[in-house]
Protein backbone atom coordinates (compact mmCIF):
# COMPACT_ATOMS: atom_id res chain seq x y z
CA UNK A 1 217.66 78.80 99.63
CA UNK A 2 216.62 76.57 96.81
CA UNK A 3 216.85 77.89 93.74
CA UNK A 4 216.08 75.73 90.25
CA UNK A 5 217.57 77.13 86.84
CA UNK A 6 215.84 76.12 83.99
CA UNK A 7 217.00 79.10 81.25
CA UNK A 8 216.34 78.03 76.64
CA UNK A 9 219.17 79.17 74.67
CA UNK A 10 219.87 82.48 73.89
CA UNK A 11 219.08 81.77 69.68
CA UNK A 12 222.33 82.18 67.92
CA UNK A 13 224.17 83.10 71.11
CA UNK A 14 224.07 80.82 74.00
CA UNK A 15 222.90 77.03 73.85
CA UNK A 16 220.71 76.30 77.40
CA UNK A 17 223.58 74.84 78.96
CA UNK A 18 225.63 77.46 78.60
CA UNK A 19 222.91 80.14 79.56
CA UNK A 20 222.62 77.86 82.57
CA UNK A 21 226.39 77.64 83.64
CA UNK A 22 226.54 81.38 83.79
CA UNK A 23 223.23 81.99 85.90
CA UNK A 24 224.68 79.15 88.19
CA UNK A 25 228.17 80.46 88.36
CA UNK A 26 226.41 83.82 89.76
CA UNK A 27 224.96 82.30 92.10
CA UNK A 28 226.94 80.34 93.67
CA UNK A 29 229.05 83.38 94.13
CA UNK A 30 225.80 85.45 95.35
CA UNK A 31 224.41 82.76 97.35
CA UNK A 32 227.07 80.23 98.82
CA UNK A 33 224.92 78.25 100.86
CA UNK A 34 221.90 77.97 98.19
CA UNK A 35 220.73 74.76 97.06
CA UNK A 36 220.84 75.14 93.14
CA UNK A 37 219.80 73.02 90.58
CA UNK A 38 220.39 73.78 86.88
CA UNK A 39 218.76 72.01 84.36
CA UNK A 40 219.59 72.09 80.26
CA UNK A 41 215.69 72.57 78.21
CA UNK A 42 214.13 73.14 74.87
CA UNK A 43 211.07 73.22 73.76
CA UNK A 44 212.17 71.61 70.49
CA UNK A 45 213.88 74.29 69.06
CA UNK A 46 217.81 74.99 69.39
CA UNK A 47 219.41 73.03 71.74
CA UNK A 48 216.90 69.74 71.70
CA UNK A 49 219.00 67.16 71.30
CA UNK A 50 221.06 68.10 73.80
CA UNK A 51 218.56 68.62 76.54
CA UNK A 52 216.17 66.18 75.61
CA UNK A 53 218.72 63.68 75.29
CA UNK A 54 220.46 64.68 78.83
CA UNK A 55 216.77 64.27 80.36
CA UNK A 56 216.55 60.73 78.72
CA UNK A 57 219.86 59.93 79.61
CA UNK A 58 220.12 59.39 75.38
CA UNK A 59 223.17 58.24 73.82
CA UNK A 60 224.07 59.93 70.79
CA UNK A 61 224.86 58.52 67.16
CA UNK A 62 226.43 60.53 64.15
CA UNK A 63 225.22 59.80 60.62
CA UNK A 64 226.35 60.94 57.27
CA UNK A 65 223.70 63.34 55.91
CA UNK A 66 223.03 66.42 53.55
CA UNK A 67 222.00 70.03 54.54
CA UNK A 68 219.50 72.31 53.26
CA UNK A 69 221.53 72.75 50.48
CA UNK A 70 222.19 68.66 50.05
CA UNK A 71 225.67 69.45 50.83
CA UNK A 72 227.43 66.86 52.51
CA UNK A 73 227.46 67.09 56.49
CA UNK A 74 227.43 64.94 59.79
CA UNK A 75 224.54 64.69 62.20
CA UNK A 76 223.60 63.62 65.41
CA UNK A 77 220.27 62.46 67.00
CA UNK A 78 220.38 60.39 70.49
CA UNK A 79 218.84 56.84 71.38
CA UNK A 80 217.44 55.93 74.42
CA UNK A 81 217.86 52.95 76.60
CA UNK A 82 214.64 51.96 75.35
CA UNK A 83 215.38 52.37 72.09
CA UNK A 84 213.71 56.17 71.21
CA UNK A 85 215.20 57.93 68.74
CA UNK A 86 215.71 61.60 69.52
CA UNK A 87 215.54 63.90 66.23
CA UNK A 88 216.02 67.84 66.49
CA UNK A 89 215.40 67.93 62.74
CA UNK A 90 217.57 71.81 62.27
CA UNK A 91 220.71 69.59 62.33
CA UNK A 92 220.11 68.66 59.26
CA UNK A 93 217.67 71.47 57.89
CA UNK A 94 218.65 74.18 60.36
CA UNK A 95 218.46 77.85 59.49
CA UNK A 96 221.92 78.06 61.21
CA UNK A 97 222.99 75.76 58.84
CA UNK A 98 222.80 78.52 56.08
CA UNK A 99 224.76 81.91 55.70
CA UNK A 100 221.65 84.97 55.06
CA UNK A 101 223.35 84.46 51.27
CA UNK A 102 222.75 80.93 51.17
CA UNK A 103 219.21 81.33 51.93
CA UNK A 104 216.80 79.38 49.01
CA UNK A 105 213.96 78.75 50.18
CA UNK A 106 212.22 77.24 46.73
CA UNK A 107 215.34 74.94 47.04
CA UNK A 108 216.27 73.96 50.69
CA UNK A 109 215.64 70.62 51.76
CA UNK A 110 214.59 68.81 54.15
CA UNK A 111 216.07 65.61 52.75
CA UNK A 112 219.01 65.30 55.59
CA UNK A 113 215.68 64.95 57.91
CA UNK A 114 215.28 61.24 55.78
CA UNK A 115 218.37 60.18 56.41
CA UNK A 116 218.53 60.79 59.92
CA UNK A 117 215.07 58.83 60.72
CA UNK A 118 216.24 56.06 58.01
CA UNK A 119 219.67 55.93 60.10
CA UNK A 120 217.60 54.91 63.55
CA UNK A 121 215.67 52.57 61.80
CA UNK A 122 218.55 50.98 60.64
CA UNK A 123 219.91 50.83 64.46
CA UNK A 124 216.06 49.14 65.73
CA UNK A 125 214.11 52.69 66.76
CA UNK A 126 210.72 52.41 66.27
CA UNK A 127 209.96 55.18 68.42
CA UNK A 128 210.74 58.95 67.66
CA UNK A 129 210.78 62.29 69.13
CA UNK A 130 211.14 64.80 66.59
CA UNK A 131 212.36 68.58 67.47
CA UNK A 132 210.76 70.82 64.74
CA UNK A 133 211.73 74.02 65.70
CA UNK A 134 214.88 76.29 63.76
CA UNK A 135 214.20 75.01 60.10
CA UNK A 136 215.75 76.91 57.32
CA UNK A 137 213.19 74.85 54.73
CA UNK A 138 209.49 75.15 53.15
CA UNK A 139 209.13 72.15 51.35
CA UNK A 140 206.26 70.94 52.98
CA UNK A 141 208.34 67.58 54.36
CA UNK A 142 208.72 66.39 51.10
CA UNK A 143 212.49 65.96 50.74
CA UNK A 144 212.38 63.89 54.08
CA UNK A 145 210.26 61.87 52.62
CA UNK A 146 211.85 61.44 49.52
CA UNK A 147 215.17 60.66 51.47
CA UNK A 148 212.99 57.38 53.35
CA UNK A 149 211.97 56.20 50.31
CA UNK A 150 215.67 56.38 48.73
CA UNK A 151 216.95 54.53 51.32
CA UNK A 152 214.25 51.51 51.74
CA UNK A 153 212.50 51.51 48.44
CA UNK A 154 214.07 49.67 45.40
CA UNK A 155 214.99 52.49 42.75
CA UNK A 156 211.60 53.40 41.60
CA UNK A 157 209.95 52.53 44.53
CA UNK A 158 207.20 54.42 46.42
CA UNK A 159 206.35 55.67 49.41
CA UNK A 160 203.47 52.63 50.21
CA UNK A 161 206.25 50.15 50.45
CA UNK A 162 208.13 51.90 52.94
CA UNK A 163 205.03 52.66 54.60
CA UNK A 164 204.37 48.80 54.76
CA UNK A 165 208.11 47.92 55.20
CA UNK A 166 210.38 49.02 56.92
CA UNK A 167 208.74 52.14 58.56
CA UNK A 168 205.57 49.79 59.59
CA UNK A 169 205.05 49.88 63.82
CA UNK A 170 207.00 53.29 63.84
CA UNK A 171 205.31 56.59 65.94
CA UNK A 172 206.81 59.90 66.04
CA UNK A 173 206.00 62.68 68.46
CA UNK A 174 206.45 65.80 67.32
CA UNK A 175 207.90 68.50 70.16
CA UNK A 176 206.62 71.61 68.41
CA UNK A 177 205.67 74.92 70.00
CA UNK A 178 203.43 76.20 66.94
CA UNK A 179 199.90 75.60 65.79
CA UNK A 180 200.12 76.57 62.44
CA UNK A 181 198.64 74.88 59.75
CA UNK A 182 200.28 74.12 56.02
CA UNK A 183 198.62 76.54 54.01
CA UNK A 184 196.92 80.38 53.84
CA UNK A 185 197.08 83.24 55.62
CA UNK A 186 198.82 81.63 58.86
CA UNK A 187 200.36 78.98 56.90
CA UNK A 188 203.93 77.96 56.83
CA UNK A 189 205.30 80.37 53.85
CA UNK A 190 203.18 83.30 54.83
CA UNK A 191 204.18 83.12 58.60
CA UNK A 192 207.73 82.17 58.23
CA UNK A 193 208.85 82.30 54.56
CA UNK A 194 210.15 85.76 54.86
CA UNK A 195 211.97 84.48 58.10
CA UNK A 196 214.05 81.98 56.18
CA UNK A 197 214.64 84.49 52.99
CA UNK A 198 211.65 83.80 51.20
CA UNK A 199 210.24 86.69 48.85
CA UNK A 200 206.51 87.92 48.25
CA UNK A 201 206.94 85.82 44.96
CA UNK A 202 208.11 82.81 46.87
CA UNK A 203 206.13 83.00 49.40
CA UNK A 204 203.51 82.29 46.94
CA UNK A 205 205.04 79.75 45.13
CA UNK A 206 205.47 77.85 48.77
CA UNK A 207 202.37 78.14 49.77
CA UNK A 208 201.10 76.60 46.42
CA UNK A 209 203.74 74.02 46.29
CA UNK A 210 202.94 72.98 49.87
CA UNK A 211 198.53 73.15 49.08
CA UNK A 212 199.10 71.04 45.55
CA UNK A 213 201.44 68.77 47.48
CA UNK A 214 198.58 68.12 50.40
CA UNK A 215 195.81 67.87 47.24
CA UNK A 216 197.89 64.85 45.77
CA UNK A 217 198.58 63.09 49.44
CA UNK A 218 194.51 63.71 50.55
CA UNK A 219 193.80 61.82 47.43
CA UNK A 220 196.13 59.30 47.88
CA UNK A 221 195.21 58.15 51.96
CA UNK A 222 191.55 59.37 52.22
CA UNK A 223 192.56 61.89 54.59
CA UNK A 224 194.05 65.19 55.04
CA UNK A 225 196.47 67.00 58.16
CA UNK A 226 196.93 70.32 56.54
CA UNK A 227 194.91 72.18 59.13
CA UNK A 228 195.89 69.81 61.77
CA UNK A 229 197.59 72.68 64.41
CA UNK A 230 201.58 72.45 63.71
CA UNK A 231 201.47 71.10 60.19
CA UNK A 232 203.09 74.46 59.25
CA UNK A 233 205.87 73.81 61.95
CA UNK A 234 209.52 73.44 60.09
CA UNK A 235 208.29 74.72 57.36
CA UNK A 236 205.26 72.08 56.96
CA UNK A 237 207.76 69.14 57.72
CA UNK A 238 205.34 68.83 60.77
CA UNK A 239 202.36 68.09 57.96
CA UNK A 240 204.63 65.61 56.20
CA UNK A 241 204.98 63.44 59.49
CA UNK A 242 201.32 63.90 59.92
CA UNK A 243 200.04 62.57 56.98
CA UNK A 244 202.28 59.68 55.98
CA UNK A 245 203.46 58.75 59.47
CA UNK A 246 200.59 59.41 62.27
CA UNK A 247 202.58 61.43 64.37
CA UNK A 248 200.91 63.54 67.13
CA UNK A 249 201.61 67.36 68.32
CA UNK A 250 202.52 67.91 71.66
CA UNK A 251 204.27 70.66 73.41
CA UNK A 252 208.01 69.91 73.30
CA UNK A 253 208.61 72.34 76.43
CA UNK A 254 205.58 69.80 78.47
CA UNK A 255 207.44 66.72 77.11
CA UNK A 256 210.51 67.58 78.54
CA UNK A 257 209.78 69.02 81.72
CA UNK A 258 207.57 65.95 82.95
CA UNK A 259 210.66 64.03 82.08
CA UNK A 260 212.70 66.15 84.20
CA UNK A 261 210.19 65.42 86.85
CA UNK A 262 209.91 69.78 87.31
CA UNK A 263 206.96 69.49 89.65
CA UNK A 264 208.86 67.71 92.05
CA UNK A 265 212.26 69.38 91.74
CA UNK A 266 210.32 72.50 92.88
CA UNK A 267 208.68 71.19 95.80
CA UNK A 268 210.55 73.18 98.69
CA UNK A 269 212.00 76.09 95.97
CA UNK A 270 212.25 79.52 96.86
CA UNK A 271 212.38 80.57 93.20
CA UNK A 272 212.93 79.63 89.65
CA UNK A 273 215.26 81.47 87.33
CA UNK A 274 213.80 80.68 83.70
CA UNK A 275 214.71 83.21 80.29
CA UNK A 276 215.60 83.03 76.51
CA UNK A 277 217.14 85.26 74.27
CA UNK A 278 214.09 87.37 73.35
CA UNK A 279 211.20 87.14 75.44
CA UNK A 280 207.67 89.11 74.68
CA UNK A 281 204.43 88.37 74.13
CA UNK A 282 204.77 85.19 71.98
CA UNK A 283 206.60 84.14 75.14
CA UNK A 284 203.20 83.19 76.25
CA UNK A 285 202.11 81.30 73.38
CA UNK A 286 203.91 77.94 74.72
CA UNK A 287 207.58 78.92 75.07
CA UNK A 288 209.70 77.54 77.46
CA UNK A 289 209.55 80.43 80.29
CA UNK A 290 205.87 80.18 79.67
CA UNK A 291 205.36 76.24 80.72
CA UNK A 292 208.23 76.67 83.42
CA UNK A 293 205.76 79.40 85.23
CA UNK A 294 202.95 77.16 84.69
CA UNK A 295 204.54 74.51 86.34
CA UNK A 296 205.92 76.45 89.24
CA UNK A 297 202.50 78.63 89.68
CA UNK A 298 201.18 74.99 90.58
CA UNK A 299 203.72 74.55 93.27
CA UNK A 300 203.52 78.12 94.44
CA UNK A 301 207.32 78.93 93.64
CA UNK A 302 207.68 82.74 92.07
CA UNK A 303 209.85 82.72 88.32
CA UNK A 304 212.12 85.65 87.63
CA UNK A 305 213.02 86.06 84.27
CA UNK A 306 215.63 87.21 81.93
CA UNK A 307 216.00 87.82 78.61
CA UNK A 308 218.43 89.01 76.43
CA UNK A 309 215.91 91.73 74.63
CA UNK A 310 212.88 92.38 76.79
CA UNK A 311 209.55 93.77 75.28
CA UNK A 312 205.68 93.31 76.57
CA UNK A 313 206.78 94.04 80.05
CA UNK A 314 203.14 94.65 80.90
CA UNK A 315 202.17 91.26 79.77
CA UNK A 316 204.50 89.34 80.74
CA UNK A 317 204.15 90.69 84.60
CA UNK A 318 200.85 90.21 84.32
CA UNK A 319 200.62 86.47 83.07
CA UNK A 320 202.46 85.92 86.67
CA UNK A 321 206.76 86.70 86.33
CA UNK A 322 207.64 87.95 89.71
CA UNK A 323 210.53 89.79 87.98
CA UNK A 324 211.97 90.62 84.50
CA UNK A 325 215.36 91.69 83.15
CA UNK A 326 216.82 92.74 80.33
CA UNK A 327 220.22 91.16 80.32
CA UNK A 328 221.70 93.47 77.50
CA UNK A 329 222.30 97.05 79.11
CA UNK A 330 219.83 99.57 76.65
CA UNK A 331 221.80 101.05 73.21
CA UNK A 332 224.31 97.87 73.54
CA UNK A 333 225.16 97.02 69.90
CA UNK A 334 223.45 93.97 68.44
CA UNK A 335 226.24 92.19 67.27
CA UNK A 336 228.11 92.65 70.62
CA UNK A 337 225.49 91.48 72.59
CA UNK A 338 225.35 88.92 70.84
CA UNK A 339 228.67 87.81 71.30
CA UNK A 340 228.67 84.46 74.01
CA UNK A 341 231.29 86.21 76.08
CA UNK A 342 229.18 89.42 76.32
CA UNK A 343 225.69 87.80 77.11
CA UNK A 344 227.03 85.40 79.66
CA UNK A 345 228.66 88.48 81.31
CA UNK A 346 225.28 90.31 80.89
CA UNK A 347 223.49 87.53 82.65
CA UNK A 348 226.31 87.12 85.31
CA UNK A 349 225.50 91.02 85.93
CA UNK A 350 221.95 90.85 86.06
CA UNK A 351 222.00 87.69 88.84
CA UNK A 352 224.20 89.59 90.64
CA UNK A 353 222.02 92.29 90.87
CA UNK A 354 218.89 90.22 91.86
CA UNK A 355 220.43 88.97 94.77
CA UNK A 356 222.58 92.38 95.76
């Protein structure tokens, strides 16, 4: 057999290399002779620097930055050979990066963002790939911009000089899995203010904050991104890149598998193992699991997948998953299950029982 393993992260359990390593381990104790190829992905959530930059064969860099909180922290994005710069922006304004106490969202930041794009254009990047998924900020992109302007702008300066410095001839390509725009009713605050802590009451002050903030920057350029699909991504830092830098939307799950060359790993596959930590029906709004099955539908290989909580069965089995599991046994405890140890168990267990 040949069997491909391309499994997301487990969110706040299991990174997609480690999800991988334990489907692979189970197999090759299931299937001894099986040709099995594992691969680490992310659709530009949790875990994108590390896959994108194993896909692009990226070296990576550490830089001094600031959190949400603009406490003091170290960060990583990856360069390529080439001389891309690979950004999974929730290393510097990750939700993980808060406790559920810490949580402001009138006052995170995405500031750290700044510094980490000012960093690779220090080193020569003029190309980006930016990871906008796991944010633990609303501010609309503003303190990443405010960060690029600190560092390149005399004090005082504005944003047009940078714009016609030292960030002139850059492009960024956002890898974003959301079509959201800035503001209203599917907006970034109303969607996923509450996610990152947010109040009714802030929620409403975001969403205001964000609209005056796109008022003043549509004034400024003679055009507006607001309601460009994604803009509300990271908590509208996907607007922010929009606006003042160009950058264009694309699927960050397409981006990487292309590079991976997935088509043509598949070509002779008996199956494809694919999961993430919850999987339902926003599964099929551009997730990873969701672009691995289109991918293998169009080589005619079958995708099993497994999830650590499973809901939508109906719809899932219907959009074209041979099989699904639910790695966590029914009743387990949250918190256990959510334990590394216990879900790579779990997932040993269920692989086991596929190939029984």
């Amino acid at each position: 057999m040949k069997i491909i393993v391309a499994v997301d992260s487990f969110k706040g359990c299991l990174t997609s290399a480690q999800a991988g390593h334990a489907v692979e381990e189970a197999l090759r104790r299931c299937c001894r002779d099986a040709e099995i190829i594992t691969c680490v992905v992310s659709d530009g959530g949790d875990g994108m620097l590390e896959a994108f930059a194993s896909a692009y064969g990226a070296e990576l860099c550490e830089v001094a930055a600031h959190d949400p909180l603009m406490r003091p922290i170290v960060a990583h994005y990856g360069i390529t050979s080439q001389g891309v710069a690979i950004i999974e922006s929730a290393q510097a304004c990750g939700l993980s990066l808060m406790s559920v106490e810490e949580r402001a969202p009138l006052r995170a930041t995405t500031y750290g963002v700044g510094e980490m794009v000012a960093d690779a254009v220090r080193q020569g990047c003029r190309s980006f790939i930016v990871g906008l998924g796991g944010s633990g900020t609303s501010d609309a992109g503003m303190g990443m911009l405010k960060a690029i302007v600190d560092a390149f702008a005399p004090a005082g300066g504005h944003i047009d000089e940078v714009l016609s410095g030292q960030m002139s001839g850059c492009s960024f390509t956002l890898a974003c899995d959301v079509d959201n725009p800035l503001c209203g009713p599917r907006g970034a605050a109303e969607v996923y203010g509450p996610q990152k802590g947010a109040s009714r009451a802030e929620v409403l002050a975001l969403d205001r904050r964000a609209g005056q903030f796109a008022r003043m920057s549509a004034a400024h350029f003679g055009h507006d991104c607001s309601s460009h699909p994604g803009a509300g991504a990271a908590g509208g830092l996907g607007y922010a890149f929009m606006q003042y830098f160009h950058a264009r939307r694309c699927s960050g799950a397409d981006l990487l598998l292309e590079s991976l060359d997935m088509r043509g790993m598949m070509q002779g596959a008996d199956v494809v193992i694919t999961g993430e930590g919850s999987a339902d029906r926003q599964t099929l709004m551009g997730k990873m699991p969701s672009r691995v099955l289109a991918y293998a539908a169009s080589c005619g290989v079958p995708v099993w997948l497994l999830a650590g909580r499973l809901s939508d069965v109906g719809q899932l089995s219907q959009a074209g998953f041979a099989r699904l599991a639910q790695v966590a046994p029914d009743g387990c405890n949250l918190a256990e299950a959510m334990q590394a140890e216990v879900a790579m168990a779990n997932i040993q267990r269920t692989v086991k029982e596929w190939f029984a």
